[in-house]
C-alpha atoms as a PDB file:
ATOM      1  CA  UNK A   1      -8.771  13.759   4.182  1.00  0.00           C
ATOM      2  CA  UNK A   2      -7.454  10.594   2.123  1.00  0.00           C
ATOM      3  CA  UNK A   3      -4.402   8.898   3.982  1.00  0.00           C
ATOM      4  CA  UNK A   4      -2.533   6.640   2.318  1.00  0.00           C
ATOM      5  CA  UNK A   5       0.102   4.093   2.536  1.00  0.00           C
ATOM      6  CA  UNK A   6       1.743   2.555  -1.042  1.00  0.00           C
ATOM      7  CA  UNK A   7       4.967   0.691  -1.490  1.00  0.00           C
ATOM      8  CA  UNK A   8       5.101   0.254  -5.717  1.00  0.00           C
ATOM      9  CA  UNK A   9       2.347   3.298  -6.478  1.00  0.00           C
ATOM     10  CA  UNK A  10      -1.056   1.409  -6.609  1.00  0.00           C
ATOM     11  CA  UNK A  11      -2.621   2.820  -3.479  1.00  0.00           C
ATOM     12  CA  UNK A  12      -1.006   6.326  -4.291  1.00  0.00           C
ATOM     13  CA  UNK A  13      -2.047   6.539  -7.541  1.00  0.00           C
ATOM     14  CA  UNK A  14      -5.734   5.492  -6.228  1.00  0.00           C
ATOM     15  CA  UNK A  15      -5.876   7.835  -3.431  1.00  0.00           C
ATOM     16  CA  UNK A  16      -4.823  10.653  -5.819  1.00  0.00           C
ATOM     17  CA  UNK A  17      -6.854   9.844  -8.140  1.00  0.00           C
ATOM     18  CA  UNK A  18      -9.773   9.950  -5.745  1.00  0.00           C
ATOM     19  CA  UNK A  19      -8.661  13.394  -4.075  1.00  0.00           C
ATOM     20  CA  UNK A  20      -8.907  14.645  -7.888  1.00  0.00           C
ATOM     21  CA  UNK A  21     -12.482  13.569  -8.291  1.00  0.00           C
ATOM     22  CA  UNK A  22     -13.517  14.203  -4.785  1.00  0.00           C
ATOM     23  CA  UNK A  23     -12.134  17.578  -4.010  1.00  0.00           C
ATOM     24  CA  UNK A  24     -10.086  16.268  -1.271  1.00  0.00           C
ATOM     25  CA  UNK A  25      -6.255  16.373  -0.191  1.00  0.00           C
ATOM     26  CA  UNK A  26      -4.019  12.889   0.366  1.00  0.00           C
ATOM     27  CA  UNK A  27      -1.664  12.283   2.637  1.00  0.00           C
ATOM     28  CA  UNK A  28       1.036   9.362   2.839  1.00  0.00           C
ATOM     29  CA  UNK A  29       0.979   7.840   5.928  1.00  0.00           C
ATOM     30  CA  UNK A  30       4.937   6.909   5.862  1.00  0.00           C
ATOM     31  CA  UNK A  31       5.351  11.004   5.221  1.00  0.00           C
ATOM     32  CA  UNK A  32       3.772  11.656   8.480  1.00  0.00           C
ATOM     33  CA  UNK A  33       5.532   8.996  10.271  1.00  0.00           C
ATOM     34  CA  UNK A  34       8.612  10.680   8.781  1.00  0.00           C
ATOM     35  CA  UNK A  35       7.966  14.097   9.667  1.00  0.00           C
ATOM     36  CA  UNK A  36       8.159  14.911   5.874  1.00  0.00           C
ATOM     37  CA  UNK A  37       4.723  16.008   5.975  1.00  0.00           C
ATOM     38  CA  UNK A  38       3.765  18.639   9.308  1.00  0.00           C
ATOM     39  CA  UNK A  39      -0.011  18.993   8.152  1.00  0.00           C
ATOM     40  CA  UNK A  40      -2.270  18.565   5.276  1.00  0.00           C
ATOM     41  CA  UNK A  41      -5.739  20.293   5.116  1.00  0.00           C
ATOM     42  CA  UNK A  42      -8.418  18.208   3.631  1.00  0.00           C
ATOM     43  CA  UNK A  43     -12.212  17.328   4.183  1.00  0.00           C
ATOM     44  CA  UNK A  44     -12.935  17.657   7.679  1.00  0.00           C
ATOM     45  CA  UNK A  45     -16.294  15.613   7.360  1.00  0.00           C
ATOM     46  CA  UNK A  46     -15.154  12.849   4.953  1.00  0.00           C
ATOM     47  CA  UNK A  47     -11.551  10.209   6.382  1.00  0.00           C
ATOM     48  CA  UNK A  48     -10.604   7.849   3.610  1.00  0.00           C
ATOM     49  CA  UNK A  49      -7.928   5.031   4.227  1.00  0.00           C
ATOM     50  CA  UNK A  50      -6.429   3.444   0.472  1.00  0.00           C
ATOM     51  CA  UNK A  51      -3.833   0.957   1.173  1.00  0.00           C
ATOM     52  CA  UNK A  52      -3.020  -2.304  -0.055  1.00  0.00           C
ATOM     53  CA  UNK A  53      -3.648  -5.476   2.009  1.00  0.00           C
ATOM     54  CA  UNK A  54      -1.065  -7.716   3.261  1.00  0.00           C
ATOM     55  CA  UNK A  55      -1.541 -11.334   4.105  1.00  0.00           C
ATOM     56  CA  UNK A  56      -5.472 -10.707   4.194  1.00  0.00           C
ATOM     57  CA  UNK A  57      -4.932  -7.838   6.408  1.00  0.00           C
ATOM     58  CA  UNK A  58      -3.908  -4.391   7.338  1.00  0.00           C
ATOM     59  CA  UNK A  59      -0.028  -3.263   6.461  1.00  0.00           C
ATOM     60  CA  UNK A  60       1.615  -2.710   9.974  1.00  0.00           C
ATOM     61  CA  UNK A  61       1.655   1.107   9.589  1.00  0.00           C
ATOM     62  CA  UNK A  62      -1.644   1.715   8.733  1.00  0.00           C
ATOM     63  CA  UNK A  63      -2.559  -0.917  11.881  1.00  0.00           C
ATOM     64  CA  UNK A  64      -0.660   1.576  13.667  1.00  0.00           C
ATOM     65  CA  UNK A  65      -1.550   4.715  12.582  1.00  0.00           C
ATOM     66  CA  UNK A  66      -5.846   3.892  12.497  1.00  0.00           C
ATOM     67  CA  UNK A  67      -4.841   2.882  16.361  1.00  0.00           C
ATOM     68  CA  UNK A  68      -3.096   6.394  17.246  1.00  0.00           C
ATOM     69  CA  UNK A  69      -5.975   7.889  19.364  1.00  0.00           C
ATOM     70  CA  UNK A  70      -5.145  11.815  17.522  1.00  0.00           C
ATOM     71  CA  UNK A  71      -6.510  10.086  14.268  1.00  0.00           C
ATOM     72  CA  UNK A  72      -9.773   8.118  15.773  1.00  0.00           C
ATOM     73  CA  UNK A  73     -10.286  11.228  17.667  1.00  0.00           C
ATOM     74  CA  UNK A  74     -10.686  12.904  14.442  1.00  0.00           C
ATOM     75  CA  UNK A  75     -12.463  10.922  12.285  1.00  0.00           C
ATOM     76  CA  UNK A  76     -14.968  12.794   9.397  1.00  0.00           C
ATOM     77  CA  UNK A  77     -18.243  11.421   9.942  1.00  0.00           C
ATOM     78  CA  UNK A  78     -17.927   9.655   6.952  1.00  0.00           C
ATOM     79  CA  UNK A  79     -15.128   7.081   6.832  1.00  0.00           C
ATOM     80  CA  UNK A  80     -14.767   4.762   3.390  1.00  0.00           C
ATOM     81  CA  UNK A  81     -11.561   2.438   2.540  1.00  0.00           C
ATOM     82  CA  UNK A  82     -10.170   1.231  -0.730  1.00  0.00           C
ATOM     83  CA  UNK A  83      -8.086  -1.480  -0.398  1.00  0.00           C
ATOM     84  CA  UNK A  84      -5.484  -2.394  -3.777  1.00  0.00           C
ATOM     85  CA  UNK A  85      -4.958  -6.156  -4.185  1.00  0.00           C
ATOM     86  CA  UNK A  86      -4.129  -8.665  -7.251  1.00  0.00           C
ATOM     87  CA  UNK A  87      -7.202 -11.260  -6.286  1.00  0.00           C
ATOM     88  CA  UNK A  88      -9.169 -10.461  -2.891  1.00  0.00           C
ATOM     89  CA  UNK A  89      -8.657  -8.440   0.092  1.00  0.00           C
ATOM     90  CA  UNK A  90     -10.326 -10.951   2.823  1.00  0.00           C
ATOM     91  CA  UNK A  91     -11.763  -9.293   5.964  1.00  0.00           C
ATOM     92  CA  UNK A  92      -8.956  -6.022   5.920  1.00  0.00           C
ATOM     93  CA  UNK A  93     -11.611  -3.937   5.693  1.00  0.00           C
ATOM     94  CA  UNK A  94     -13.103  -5.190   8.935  1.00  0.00           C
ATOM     95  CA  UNK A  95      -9.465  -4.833  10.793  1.00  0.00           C
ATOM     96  CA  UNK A  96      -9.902  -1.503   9.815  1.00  0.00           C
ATOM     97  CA  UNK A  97     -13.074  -0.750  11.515  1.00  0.00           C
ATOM     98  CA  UNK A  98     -12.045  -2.728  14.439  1.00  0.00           C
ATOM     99  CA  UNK A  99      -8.660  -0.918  14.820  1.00  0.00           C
ATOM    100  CA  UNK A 100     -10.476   2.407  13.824  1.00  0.00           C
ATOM    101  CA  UNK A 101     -13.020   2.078  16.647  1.00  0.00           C
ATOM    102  CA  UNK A 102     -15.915   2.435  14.499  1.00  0.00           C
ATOM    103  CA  UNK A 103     -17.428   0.911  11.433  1.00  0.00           C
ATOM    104  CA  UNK A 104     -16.668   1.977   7.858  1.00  0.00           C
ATOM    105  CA  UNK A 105     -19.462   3.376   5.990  1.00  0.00           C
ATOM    106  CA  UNK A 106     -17.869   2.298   2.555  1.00  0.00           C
ATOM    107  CA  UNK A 107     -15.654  -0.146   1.788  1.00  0.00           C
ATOM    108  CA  UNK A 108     -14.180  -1.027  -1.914  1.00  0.00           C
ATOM    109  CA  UNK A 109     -11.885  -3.768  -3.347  1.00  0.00           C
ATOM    110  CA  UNK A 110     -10.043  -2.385  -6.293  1.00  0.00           C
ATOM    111  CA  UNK A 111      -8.061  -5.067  -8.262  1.00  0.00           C
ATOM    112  CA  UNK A 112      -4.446  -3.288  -9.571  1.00  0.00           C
ATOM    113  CA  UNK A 113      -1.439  -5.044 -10.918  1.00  0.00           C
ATOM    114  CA  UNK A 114       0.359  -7.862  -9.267  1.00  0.00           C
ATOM    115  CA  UNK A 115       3.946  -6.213  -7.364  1.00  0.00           C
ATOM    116  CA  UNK A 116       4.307  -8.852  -4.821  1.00  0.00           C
ATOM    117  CA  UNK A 117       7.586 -10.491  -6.646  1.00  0.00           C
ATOM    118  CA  UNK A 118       8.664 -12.377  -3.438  1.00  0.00           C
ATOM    119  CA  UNK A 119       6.476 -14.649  -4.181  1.00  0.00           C
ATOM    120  CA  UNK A 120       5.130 -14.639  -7.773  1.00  0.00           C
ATOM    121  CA  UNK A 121       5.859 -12.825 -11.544  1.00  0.00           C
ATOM    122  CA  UNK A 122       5.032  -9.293 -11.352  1.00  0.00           C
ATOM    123  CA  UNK A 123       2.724  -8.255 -14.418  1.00  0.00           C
ATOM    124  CA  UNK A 124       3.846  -7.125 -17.432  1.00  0.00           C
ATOM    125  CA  UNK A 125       3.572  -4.354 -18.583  1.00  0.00           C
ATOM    126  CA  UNK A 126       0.625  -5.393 -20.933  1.00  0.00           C
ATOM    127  CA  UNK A 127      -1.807  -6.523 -18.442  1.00  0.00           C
ATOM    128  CA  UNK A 128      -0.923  -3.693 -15.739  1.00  0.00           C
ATOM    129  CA  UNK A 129      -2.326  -1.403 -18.062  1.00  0.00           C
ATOM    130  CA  UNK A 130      -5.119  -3.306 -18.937  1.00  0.00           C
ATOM    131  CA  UNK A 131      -5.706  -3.596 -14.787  1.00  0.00           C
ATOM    132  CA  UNK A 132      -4.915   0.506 -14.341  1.00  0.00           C
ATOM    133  CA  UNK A 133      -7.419   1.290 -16.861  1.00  0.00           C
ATOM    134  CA  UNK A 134     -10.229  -0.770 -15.540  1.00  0.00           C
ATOM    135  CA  UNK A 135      -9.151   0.690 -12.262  1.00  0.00           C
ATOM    136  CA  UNK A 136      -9.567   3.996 -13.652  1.00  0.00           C
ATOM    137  CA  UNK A 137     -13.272   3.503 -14.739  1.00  0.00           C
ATOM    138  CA  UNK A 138     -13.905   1.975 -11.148  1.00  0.00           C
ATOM    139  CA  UNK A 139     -12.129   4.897  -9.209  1.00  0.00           C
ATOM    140  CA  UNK A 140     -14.156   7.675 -11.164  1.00  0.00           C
ATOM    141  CA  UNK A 141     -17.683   4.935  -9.914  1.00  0.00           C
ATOM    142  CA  UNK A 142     -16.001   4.983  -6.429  1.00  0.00           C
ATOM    143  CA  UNK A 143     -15.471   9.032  -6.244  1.00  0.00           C
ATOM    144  CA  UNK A 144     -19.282   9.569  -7.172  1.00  0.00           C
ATOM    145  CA  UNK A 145     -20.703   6.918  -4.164  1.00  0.00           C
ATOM    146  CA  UNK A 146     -18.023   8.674  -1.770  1.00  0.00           C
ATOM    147  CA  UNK A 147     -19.295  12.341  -2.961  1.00  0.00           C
ATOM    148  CA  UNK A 148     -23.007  11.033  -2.193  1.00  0.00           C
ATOM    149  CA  UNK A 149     -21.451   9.487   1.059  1.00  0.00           C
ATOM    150  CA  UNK A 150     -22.844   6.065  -0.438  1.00  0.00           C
ATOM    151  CA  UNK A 151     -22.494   2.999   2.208  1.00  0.00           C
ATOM    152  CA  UNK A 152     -21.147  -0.429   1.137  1.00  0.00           C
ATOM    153  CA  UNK A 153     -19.487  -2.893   3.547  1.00  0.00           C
ATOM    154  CA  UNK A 154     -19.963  -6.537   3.165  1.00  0.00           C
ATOM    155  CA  UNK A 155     -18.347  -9.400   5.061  1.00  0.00           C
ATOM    156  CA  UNK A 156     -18.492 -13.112   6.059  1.00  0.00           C
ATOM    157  CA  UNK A 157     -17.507 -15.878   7.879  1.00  0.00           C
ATOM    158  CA  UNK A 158     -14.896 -16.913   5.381  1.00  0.00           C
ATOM    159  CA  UNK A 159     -13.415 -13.832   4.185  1.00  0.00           C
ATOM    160  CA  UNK A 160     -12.800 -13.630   7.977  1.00  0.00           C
ATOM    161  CA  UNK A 161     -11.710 -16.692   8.516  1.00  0.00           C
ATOM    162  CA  UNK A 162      -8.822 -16.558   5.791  1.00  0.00           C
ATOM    163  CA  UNK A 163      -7.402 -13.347   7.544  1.00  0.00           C
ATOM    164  CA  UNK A 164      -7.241 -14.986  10.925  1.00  0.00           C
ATOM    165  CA  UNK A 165      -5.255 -17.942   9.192  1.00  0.00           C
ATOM    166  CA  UNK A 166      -2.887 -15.651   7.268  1.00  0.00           C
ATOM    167  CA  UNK A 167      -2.469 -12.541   9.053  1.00  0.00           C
ATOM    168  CA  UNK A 168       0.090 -14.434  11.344  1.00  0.00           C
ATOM    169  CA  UNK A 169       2.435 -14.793   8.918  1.00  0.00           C
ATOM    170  CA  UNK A 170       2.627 -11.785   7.683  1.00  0.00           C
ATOM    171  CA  UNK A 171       4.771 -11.307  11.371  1.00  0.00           C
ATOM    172  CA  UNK A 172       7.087 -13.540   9.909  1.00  0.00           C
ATOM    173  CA  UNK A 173       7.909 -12.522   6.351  1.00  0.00           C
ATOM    174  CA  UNK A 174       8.123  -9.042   7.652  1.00  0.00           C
ATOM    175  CA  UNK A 175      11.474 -10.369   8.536  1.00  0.00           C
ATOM    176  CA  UNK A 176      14.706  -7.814   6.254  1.00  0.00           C
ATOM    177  CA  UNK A 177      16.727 -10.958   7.279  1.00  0.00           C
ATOM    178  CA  UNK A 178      16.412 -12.527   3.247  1.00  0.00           C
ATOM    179  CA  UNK A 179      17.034  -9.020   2.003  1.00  0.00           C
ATOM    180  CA  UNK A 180      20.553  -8.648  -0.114  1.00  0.00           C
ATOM    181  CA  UNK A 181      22.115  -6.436  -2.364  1.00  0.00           C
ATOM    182  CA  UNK A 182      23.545  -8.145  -6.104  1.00  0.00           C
ATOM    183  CA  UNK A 183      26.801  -7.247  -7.335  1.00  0.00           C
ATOM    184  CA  UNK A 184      24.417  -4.962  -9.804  1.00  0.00           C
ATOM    185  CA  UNK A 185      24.222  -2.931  -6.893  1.00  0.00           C
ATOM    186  CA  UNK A 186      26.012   0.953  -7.953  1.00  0.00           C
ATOM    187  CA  UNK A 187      24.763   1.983  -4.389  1.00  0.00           C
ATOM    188  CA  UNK A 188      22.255   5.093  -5.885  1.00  0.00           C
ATOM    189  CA  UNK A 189      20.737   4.942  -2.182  1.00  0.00           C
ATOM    190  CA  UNK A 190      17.134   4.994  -3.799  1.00  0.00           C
ATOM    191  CA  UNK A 191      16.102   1.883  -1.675  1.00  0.00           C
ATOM    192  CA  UNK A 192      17.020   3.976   1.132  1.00  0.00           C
ATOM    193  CA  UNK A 193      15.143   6.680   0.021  1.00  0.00           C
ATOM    194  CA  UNK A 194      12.083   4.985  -0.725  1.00  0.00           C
ATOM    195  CA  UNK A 195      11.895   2.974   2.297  1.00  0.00           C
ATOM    196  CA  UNK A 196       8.443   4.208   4.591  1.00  0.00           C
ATOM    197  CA  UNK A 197      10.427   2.145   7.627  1.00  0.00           C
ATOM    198  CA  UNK A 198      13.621   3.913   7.283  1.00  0.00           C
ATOM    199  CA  UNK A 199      15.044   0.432   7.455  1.00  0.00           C
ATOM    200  CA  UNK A 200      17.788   1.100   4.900  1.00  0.00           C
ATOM    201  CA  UNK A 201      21.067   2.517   5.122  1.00  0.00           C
ATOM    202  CA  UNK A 202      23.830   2.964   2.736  1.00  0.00           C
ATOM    203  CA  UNK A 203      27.211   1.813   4.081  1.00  0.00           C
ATOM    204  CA  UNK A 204      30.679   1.658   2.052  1.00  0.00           C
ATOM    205  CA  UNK A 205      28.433   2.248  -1.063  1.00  0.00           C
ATOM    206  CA  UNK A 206      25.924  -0.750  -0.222  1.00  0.00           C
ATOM    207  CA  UNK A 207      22.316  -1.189   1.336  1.00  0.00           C
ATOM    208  CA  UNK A 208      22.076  -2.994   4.835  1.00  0.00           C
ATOM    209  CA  UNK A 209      18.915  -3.465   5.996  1.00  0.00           C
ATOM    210  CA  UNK A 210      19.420  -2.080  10.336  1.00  0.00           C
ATOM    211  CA  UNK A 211      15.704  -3.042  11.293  1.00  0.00           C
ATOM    212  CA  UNK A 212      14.830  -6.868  11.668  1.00  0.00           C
ATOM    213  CA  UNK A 213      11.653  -6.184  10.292  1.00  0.00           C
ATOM    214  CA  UNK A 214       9.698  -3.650   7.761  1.00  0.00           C
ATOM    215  CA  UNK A 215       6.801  -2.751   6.289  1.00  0.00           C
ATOM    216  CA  UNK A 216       7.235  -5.672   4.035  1.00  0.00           C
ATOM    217  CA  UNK A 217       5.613  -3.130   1.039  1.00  0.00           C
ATOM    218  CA  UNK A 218       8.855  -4.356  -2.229  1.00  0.00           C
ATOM    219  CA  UNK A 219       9.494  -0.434  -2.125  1.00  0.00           C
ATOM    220  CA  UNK A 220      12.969  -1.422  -2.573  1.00  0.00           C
ATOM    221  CA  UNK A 221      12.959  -4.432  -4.482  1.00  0.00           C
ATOM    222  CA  UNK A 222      10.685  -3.558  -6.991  1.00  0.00           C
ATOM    223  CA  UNK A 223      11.891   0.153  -7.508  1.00  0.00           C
ATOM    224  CA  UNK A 224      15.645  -0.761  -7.771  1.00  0.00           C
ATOM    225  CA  UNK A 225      17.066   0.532 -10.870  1.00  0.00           C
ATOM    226  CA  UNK A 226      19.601  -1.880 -11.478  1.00  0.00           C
ATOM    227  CA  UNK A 227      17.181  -5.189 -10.039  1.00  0.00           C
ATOM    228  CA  UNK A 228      19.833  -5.340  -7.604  1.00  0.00           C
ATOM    229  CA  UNK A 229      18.031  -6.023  -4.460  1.00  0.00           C
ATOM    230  CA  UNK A 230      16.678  -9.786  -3.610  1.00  0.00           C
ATOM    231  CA  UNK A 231      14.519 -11.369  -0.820  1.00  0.00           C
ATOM    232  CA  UNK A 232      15.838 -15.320  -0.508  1.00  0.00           C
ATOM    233  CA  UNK A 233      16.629 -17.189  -3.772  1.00  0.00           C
ATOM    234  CA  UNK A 234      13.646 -16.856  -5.747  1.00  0.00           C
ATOM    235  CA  UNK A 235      13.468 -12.863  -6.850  1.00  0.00           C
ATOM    236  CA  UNK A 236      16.824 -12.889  -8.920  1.00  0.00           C
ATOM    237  CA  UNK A 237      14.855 -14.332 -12.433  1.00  0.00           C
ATOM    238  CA  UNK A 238      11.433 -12.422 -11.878  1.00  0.00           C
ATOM    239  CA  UNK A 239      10.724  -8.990 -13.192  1.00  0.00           C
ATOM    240  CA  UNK A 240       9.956  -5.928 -11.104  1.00  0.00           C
ATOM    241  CA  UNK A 241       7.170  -3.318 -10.694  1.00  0.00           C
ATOM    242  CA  UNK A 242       6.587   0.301 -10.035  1.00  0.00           C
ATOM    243  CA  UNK A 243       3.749   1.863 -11.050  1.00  0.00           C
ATOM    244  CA  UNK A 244       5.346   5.184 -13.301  1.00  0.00           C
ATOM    245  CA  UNK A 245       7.462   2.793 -15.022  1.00  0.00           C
ATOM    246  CA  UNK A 246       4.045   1.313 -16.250  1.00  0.00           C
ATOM    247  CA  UNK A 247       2.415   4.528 -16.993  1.00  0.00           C
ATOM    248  CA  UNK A 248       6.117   5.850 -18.585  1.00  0.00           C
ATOM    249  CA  UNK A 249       5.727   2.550 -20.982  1.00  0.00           C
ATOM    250  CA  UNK A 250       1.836   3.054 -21.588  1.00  0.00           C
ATOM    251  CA  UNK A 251       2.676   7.032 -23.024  1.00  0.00           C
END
């Protein structure tokens, strides 16, 4: 089984990608926190986690979810992670393990385009398809070392020393507080929709963020239609990404 959690399609597209050339099934994470999803049957021997990191570490739902006892208790004996990022991934990998309960036999870094628009230029379109190609050729090296149950996990004092400095703060921008709607806002609801918290709801035809914090994954800021949504003062001149809107311009 491949769970996954993905807020703009990187991880999503990776752990697809990877149940393709594995044989396997994947699962979102925020479907099975949403009851969407009952049960999915995939390897019983092999668990995979893709998901993106967050301030050097694990998103809060995936923290969660490795912790729920159901899922350590039923672990394949093989367990590899891909973690999505635009630069490096720190020591997430090693959260993992910890918050698994056990170490991870392989873990992979798999650079995909930049989405994190709060606080820098998205990329174009241009160089996320030069990223989701060499991605491609990486995920199809990555399949073959998870079908041979290859083992990779490497770590060190500093990669673990810049998730214990930034981790905390991912706390604090997890805060919906910055989060507004534009008068571009037609109210569509798709923020709503595509929110893994359920921290959205539409009222008199406009999003208002009801939880004080999220997942902090952009779902709705980047996948707004209309570039409606904004987090503080600095989103409003910066483009937006989704990953089909990518692949859409790439055809």
């Amino acid at each position: 089984m491949i769970y996954y959690f993905s807020g703009t399609g990187n991880s999503r597209y990776a752990a697809q990608k990877l149940a393709l050339l594995t044989g396997d099934k994947a699962v979102n994470i925020a479907s099975i926190y949403n009851g969407t999803v009952k049960s999915v049957v995939g390897k019983s021997d092999v668990t995979g986690f893709v998901f993106p990191v967050y301030f050097s570490g694990l998103p809060e739902m995936v923290k969660r979810f490795a912790s729920n006892p159901q899922i350590r208790e039923n672990l394949g004996e093989y367990v590899f992670c891909v973690i999505t990022c635009g630069a490096e991934t720190a020591a997430a990998d090693k959260m993992l393990s910890k918050t698994l309960g056990r170490s991870v036999d392989l873990s992979i870094s798999l650079r995909m385009p930049d989405n994190y628009v709060i606080a820098y230029e998205p990329s174009d379109s241009r160089e996320a398809l030069s990223r989701l190609a060499a991605a491609d050729s990486k995920l199809e090296k990555v399949a073959q070392a998870i079908n041979q149950q290859g083992t990779y996990f490497k770590t060190h004092f500093k990669k673990s020393a810049v998730t214990f400095f930034m981790y905390p703060f991912y706390g604090v921008f997890r805060t919906t507080r910055f989060y507004k709607a534009d008068s571009k806002c037609t109210g569509c609801g798709l923020c709503a929709g595509v929110c893994p918290d359920k921290a959205i709801e539409i009222k008199n035809g406009r999003p208002v963020w009801i939880n004080k914090k999220c997942q902090h994954c952009t779902a709705c800021i980047n996948r707004c239609p209309e570039q409606a949504i904004q987090f503080g003062p600095f989103t409003k001149n910066r483009g937006r990404y989704y990953i089909m809107n990518i692949k859409k311009q790439g055809e």
